[in-house]
N, C-alpha and C. Protein backbone atom coordinates (compact mmCIF):
# COMPACT_ATOMS: atom_id res chain seq x y z
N UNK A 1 -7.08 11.34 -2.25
CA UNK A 1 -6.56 10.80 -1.01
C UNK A 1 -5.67 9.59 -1.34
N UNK A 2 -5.04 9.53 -0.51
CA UNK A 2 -3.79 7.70 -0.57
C UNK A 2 -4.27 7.08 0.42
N UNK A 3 -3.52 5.57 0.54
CA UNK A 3 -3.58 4.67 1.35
C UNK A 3 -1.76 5.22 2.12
N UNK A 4 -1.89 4.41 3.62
CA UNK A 4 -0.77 5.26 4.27
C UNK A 4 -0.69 2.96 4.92
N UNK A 5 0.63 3.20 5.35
CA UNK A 5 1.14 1.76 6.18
C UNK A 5 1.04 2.27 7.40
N UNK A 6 0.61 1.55 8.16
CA UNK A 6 0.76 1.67 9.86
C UNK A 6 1.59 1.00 10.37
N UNK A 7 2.36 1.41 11.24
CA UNK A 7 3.35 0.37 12.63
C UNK A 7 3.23 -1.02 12.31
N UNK A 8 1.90 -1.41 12.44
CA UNK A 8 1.82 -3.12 12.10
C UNK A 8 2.41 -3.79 11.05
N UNK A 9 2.93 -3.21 10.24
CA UNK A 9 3.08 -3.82 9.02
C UNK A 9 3.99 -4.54 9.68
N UNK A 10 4.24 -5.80 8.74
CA UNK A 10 4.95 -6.90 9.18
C UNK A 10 6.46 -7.20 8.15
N UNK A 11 5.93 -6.11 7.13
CA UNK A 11 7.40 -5.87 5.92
C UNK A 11 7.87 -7.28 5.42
N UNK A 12 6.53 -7.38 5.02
CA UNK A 12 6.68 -9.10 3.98
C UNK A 12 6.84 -8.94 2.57
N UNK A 13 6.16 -7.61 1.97
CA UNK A 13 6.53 -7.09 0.92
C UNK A 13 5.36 -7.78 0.05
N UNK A 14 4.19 -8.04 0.32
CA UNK A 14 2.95 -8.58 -0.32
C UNK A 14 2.37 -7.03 -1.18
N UNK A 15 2.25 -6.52 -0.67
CA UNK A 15 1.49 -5.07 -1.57
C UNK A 15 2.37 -4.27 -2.91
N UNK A 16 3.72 -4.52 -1.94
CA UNK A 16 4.61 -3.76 -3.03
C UNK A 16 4.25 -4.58 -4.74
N UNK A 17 4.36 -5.56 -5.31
CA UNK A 17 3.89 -5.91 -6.61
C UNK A 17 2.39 -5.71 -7.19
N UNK A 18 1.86 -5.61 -6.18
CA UNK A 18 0.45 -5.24 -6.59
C UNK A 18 0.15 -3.81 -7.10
N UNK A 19 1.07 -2.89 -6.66
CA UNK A 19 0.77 -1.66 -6.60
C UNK A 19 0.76 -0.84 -8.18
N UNK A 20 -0.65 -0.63 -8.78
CA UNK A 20 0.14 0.04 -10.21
C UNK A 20 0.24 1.18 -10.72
N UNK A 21 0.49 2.20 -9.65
CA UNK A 21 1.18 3.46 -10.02
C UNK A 21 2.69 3.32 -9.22
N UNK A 22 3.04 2.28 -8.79
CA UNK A 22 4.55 2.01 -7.93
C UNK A 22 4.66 2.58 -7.02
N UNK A 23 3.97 3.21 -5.89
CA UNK A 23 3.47 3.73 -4.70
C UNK A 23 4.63 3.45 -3.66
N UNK A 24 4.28 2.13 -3.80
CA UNK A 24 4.65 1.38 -2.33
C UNK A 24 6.22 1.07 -2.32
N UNK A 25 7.61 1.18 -1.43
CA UNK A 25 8.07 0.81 -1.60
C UNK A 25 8.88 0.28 0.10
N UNK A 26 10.39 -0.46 -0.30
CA UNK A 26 10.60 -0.58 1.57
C UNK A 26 11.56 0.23 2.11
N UNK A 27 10.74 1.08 3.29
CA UNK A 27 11.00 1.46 4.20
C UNK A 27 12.26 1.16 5.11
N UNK A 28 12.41 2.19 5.95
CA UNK A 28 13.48 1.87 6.99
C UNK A 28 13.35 0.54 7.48
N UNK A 29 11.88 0.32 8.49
CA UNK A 29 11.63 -0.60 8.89
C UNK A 29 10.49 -1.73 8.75
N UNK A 30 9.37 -0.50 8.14
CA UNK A 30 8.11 -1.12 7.19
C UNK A 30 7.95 -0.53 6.01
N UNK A 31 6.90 -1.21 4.83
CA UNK A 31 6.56 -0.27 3.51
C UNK A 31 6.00 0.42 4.06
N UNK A 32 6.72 1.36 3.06
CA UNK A 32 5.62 3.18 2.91
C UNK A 32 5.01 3.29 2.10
N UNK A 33 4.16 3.84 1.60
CA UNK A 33 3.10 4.45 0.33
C UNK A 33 3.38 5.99 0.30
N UNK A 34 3.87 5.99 -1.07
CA UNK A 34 4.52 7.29 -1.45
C UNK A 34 3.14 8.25 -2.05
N UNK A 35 2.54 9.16 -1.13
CA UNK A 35 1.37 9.88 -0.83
C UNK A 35 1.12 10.43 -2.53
N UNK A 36 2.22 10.97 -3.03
CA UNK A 36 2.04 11.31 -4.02
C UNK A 36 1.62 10.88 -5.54
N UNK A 37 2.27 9.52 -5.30
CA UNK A 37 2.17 8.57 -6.43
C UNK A 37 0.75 7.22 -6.17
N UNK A 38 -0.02 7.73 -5.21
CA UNK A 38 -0.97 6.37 -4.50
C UNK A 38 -2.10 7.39 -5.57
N UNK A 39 -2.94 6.08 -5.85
CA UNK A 39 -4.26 6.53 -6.49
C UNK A 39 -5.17 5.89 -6.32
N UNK A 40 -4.87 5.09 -5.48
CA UNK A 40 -5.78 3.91 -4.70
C UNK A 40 -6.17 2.95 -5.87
N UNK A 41 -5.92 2.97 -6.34
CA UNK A 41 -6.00 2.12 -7.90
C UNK A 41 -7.39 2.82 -8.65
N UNK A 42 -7.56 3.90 -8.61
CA UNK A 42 -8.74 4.12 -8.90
C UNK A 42 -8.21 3.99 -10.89
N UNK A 43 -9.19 4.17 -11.53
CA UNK A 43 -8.47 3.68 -13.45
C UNK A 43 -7.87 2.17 -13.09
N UNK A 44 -7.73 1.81 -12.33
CA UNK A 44 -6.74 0.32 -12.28
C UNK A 44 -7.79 -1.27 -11.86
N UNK A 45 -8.50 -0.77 -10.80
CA UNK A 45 -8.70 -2.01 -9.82
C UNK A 45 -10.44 -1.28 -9.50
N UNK A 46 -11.04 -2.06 -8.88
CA UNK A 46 -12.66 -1.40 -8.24
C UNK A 46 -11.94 -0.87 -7.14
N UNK A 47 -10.79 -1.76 -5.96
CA UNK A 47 -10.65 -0.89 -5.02
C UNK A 47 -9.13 -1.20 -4.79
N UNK A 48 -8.51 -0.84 -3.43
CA UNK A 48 -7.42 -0.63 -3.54
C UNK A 48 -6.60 -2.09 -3.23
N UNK A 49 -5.66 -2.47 -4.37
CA UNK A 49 -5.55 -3.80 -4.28
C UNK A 49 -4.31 -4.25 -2.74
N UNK A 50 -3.62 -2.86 -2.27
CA UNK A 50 -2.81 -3.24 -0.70
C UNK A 50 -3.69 -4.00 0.21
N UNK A 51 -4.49 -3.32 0.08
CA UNK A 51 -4.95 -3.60 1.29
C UNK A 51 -5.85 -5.28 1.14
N UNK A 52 -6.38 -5.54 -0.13
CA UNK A 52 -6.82 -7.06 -0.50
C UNK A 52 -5.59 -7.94 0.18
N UNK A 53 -4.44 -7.69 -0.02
CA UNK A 53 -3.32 -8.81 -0.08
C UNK A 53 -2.73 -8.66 1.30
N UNK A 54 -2.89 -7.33 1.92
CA UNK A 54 -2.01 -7.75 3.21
C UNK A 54 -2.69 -8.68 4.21
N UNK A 55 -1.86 -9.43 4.61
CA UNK A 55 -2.28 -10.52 5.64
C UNK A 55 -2.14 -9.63 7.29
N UNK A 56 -2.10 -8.55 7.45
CA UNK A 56 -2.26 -8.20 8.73
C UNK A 56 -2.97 -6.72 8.66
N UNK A 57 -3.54 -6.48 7.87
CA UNK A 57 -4.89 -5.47 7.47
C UNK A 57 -3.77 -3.92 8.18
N UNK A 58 -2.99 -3.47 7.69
CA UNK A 58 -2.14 -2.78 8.26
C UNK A 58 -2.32 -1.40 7.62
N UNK A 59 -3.00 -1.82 5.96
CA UNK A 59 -3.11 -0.41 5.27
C UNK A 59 -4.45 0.57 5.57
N UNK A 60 -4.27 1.38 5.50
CA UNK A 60 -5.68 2.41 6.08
C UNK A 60 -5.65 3.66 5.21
N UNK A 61 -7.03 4.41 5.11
CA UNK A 61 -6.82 5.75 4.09
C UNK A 61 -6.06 6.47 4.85
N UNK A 62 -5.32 7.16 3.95
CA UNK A 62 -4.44 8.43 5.17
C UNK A 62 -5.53 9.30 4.95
């Protein structure tokens, strides 16, 4: 499964450096998480490090 951005995002660009399979990038109008390349950091992190850093809790499992 991936992590997916919702509407809320506020496109501050906090997750995009965190990300370490390069997932995340910007969007038309918010970041997206590229479904294919998300691994939730599993081999990387205990959990998924987007969602630690965003300041408006915007990321969710797709």
């Amino acid at each position: 499964m991936a992590m997916k951005i919702t509407e809320e995002c506020i496109s501050c660009g906090a997750c995009e450096p965190d990300c370490p399979s390069n997932a995340i990038s910007e969007g038309d109008s918010i970041y997206v998480i590229d479904a294919s390349k998300c691994v939730e950091c599993k081999g990387h992190f205990d959990s998924p490090q987007c969602v630690s850093v965003c300041p408006v809790e915007c990321i969710v499992q797709a």
